[in-house]
Protein backbone atom coordinates (compact mmCIF):
# COMPACT_ATOMS: atom_id res chain seq x y z
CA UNK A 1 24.03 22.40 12.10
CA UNK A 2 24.23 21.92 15.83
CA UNK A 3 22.32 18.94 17.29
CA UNK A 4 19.72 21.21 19.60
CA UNK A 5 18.03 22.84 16.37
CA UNK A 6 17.96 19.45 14.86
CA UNK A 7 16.00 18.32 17.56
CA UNK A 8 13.60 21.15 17.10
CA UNK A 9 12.79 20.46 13.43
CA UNK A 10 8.72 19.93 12.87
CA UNK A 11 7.21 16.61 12.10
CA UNK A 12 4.84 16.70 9.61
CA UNK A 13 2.33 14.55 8.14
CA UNK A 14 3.19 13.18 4.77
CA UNK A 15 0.73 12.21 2.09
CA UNK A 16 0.86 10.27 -1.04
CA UNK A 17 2.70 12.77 -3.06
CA UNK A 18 5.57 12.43 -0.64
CA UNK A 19 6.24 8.65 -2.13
CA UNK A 20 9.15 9.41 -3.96
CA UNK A 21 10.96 11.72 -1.34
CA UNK A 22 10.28 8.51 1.17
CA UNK A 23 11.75 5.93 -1.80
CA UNK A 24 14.79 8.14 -1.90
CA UNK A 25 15.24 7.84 1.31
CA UNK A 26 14.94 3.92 1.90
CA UNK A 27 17.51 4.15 -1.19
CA UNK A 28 19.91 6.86 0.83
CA UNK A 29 20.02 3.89 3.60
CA UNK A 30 20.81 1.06 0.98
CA UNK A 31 17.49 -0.28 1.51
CA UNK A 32 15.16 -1.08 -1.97
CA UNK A 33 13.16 1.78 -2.89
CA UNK A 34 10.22 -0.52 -2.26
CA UNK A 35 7.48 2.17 -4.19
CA UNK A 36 4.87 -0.59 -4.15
CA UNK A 37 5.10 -0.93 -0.39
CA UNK A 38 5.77 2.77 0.62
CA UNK A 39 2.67 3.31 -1.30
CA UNK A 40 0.13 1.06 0.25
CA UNK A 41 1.60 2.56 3.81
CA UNK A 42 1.20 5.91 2.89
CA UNK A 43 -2.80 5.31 2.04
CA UNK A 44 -3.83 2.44 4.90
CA UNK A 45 -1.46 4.37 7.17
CA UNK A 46 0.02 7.85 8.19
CA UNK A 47 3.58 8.76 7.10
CA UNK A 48 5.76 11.27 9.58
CA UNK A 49 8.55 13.09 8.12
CA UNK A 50 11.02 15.85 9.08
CA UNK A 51 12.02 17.99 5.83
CA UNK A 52 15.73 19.16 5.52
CA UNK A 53 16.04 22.54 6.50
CA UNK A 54 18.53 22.69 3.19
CA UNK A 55 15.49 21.92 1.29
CA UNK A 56 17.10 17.99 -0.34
CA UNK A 57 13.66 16.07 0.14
CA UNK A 58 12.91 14.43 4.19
CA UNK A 59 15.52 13.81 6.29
CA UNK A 60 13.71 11.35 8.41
CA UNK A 61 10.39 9.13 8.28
CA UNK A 62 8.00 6.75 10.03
CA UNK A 63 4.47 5.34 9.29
CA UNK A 64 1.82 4.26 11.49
CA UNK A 65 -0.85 2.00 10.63
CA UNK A 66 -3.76 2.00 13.10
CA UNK A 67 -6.00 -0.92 13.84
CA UNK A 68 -9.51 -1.01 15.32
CA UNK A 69 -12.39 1.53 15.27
CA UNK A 70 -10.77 4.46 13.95
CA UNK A 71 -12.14 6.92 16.85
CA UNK A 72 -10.49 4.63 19.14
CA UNK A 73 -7.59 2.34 17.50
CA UNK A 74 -6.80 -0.91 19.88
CA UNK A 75 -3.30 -1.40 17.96
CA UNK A 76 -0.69 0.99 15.91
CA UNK A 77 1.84 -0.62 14.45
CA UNK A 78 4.81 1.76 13.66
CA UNK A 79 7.31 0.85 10.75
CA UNK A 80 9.77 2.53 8.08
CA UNK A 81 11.67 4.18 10.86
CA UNK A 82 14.46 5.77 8.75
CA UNK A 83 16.95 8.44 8.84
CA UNK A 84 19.21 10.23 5.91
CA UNK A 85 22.84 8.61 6.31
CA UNK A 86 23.92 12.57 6.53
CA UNK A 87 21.85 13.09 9.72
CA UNK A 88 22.58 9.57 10.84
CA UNK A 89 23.22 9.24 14.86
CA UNK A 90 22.31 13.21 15.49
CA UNK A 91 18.94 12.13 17.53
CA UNK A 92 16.25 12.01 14.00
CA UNK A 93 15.36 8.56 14.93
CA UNK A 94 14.97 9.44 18.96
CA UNK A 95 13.22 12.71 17.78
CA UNK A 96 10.56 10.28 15.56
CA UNK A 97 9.89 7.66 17.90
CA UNK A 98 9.21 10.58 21.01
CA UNK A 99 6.80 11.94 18.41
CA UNK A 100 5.10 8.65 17.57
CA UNK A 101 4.74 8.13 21.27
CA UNK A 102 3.17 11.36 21.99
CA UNK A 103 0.91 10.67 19.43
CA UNK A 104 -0.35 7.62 19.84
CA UNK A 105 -1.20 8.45 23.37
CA UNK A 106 -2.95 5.34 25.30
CA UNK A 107 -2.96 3.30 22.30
CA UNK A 108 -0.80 0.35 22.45
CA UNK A 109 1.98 0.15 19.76
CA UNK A 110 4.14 -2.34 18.12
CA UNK A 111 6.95 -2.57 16.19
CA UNK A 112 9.59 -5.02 14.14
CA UNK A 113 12.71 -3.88 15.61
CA UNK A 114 16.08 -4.84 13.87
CA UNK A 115 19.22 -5.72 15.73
CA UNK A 116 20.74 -1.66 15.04
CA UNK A 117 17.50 -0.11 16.10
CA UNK A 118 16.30 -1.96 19.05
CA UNK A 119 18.63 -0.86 21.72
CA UNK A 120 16.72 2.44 21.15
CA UNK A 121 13.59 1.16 21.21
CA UNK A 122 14.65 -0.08 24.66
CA UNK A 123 15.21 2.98 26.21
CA UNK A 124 11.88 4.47 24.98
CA UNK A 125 10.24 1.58 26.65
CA UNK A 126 9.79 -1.00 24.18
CA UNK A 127 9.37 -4.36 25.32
CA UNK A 128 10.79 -7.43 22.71
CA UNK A 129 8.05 -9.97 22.69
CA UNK A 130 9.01 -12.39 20.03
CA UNK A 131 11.33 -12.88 17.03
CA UNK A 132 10.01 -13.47 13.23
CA UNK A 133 12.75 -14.73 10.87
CA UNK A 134 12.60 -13.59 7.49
CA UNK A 135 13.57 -16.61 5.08
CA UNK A 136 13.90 -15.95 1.37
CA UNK A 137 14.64 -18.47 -1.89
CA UNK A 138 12.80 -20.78 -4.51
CA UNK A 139 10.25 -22.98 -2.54
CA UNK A 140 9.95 -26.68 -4.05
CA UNK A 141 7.96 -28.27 -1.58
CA UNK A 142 9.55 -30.64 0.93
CA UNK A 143 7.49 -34.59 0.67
CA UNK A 144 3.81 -34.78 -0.27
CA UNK A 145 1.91 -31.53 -0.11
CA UNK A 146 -0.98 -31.26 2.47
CA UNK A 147 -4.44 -32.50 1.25
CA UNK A 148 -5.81 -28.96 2.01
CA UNK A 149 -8.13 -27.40 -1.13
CA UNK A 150 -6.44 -23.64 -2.01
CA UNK A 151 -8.00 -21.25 -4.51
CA UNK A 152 -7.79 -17.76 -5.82
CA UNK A 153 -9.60 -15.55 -3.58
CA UNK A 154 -13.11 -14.09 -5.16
CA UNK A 155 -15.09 -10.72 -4.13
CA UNK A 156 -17.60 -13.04 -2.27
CA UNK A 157 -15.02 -14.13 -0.29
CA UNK A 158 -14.07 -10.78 1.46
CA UNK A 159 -16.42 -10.89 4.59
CA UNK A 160 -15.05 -14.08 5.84
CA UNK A 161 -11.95 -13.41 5.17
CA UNK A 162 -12.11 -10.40 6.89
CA UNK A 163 -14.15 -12.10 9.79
CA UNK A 164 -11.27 -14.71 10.13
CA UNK A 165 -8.52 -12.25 10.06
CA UNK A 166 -10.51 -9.70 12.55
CA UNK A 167 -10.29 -13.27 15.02
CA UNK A 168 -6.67 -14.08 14.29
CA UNK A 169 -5.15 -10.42 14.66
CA UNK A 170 -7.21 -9.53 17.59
CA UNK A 171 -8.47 -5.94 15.81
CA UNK A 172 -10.26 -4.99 13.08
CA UNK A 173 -8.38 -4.15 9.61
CA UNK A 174 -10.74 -3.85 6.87
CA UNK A 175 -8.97 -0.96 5.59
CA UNK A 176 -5.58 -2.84 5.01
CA UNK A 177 -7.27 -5.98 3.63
CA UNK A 178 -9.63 -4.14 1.33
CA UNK A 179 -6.40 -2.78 -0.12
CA UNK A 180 -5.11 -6.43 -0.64
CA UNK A 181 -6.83 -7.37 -4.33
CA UNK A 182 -5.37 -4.49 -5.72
CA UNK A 183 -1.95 -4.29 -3.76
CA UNK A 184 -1.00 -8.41 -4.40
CA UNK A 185 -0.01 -10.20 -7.53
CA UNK A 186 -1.72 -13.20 -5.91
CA UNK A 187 -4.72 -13.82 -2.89
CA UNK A 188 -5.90 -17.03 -2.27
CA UNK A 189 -7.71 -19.07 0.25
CA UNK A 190 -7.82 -22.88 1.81
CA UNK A 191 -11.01 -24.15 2.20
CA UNK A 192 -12.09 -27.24 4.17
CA UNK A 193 -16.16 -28.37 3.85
CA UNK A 194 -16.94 -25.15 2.50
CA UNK A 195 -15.53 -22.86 4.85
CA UNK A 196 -12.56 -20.32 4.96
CA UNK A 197 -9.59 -21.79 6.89
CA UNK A 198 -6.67 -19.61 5.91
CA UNK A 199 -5.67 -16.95 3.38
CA UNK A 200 -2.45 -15.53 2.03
CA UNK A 201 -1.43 -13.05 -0.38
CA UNK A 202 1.58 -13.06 -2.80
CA UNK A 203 2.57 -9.25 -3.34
CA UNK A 204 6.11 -7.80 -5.08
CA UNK A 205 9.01 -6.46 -3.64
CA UNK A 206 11.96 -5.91 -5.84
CA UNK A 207 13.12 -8.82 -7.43
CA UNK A 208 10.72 -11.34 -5.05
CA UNK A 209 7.27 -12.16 -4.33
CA UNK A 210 6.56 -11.34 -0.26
CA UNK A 211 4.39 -13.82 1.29
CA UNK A 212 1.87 -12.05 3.76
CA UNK A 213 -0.74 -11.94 5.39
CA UNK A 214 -0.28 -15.90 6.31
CA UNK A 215 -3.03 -16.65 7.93
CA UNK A 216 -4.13 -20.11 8.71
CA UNK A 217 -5.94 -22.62 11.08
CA UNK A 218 -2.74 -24.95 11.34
CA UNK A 219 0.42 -25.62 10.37
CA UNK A 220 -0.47 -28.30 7.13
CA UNK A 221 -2.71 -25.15 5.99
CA UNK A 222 -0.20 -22.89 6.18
CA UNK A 223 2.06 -25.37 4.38
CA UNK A 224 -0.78 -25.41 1.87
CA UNK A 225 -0.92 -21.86 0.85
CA UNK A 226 2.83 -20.92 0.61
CA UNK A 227 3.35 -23.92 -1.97
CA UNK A 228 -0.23 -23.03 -4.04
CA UNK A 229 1.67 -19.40 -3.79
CA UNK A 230 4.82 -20.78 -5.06
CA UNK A 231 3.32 -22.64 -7.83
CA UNK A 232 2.14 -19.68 -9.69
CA UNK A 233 5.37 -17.49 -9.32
CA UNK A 234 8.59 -17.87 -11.06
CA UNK A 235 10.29 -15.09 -8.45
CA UNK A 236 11.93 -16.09 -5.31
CA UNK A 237 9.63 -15.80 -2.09
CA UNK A 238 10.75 -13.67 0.91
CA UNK A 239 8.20 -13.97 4.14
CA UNK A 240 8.73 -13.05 7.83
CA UNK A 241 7.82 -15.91 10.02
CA UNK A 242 6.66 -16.25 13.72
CA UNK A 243 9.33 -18.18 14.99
CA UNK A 244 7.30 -20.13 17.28
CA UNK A 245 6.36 -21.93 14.29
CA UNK A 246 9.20 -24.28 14.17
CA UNK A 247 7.50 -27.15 12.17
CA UNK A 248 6.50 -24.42 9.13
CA UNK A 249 9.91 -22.78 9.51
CA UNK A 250 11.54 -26.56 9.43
CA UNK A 251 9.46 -27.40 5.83
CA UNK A 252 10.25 -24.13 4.47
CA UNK A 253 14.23 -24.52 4.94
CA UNK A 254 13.77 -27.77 3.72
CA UNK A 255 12.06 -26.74 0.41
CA UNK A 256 14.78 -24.14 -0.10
CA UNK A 257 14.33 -21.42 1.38
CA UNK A 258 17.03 -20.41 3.64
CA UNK A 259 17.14 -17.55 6.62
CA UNK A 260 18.60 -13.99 6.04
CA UNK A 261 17.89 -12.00 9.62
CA UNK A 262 15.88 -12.13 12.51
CA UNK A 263 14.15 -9.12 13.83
CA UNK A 264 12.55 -8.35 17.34
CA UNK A 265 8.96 -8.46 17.81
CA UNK A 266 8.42 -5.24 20.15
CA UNK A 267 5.38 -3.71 22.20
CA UNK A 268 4.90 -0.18 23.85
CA UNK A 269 1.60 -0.12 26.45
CA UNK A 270 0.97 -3.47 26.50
CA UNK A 271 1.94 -6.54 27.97
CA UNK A 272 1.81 -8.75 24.67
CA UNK A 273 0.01 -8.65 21.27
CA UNK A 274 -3.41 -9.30 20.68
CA UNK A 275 -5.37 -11.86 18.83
CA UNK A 276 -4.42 -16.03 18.42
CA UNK A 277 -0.49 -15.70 17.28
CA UNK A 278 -1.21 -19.86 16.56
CA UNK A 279 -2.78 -19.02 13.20
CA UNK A 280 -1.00 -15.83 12.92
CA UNK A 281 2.42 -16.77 10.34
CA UNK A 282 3.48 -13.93 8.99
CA UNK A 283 2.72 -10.45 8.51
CA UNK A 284 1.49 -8.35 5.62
CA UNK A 285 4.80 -6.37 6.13
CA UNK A 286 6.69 -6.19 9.36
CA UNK A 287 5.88 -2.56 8.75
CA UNK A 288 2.75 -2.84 9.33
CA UNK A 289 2.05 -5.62 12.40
């Protein structure tokens, strides 16, 4: 099939039934099916696939998961760019990323670019911003543990969590964190004099536990909540961190977890991210901002 009619294939919306067809893909790529993620994007967010005009499932996805007032979204975060190895380097990926630009429109989009995809991410106007470095391994925590008070996360604590992440991320995402009781094995917050200083949530991928959303007032609270995290999981943790935060990347190498990649922290329509990145660690997923 010649590249020209590739280029012309429709992009469709997916919906949840198109889980397993996405899975299959990841898995076509070498990636982990990653079912428990794909399907938490596929209901907070919107999934974009092209089918195979043979008819053998989608040849190529994205998803896009909008923050803000949904009649006007301030943010869209686009992840789960990924092409069928048989199409691979024919213009699927271009052909996505156009589309996700058209659609978005004015609103301002981000992205976690690896090192393969971001030269074209460049030349669709993508701007790197920052780097997050994904660390993975059995956490025993480096010296005395911050005096910081971390619990399991209750219904009555939703609004100010939700208030406290609104501040951090810089838009409102009530319909990701909502999601986050059920989607997590673990959700817990630090307290100090009664008040909500940081949360983070513990949720499976494969073989680990991913930590994210990190969210947290300072660096000793952070510190706080990946080691209460730790302590009730026998499965390695994986988490993407800011690497700005030297000091929390620093402890977490030092209580064994070591570095596996870096990826590029990229922006479309605006000149940086939004929110208070100083109490923003790590991401739910980097496929989702």
């Amino acid at each position: 099939m010649s590249t020209p009619s590739l280029s012309a294939l429709p992009v469709r919306r997916l919906t949840p039934r198109d889980l397993t067809s996405c899975a299959d893909l990841s898995e076509d790529r070498g990636w982990p099916r990653e079912e428990h993620k794909w399907g938490l994007l596929l209901t907070a967010g919107t999934g974009y696939g092209i089918d195979d005009p043979d008819g053998h499932g989608l040849i190529g996805v994205y998803v896009v998961t909008r923050y803000g007032p949904q009649e006007r979204p301030g943010l869209a975060a686009i992840g789960m760019v990924l092409v069928a190895e048989r199409y691979a380097r024919q213009g699927i990926g271009r052909r996505l990323m156009q589309y996700a630009i058209e659609q978005a429109a004015t609103i301002p989009m981000t992205l976690h670019a690896t090192p393969s995809g971001r030269p074209l991410y460049e030349q669709l106007g993508f701007k790197a911003v920052g780097r997050a470095e994904m660390v993975r391994g059995h956490l025993t925590p480096a010296g005395p543990l911050p005096g910081i008070a971390t619990r399991p996360a209750t219904a009555e604590d939703l609004t100010a969590i939700l208030r406290l992440d609104t501040a951090v991320f810089g838009h409102d995402r009530t319909h990701v964190i909502t999601r986050l009781p059920a989607f997590t094995d673990q959700l817990r917050v630090a307290e100090a004099d009664g008040e909500i200083i940081g949360y983070a949530g513990a949720w499976p991928n494969m073989e680990t536990h991913v930590v994210g959303p990190l969210i947290a007032r300072d660096t000793e609270t952070a510190k706080a909540l990946i080691a209460s995290l730790a302590a009730h999981t026998d499965r390695p943790l994986r988490t993407d961190i800011d690497v700005r935060h030297e000091e929390l990347l620093a402890w977490v190498k030092a209580s064994g977890l070591e570095s596996v990649a870096f990826n590029a922290v990229m922006v479309y329509g605006t000149p940086e991210l939004p929110g208070d990145w100083t109490r923003r660690f790590a991401p739910l997923t980097v496929a989702a901002g």
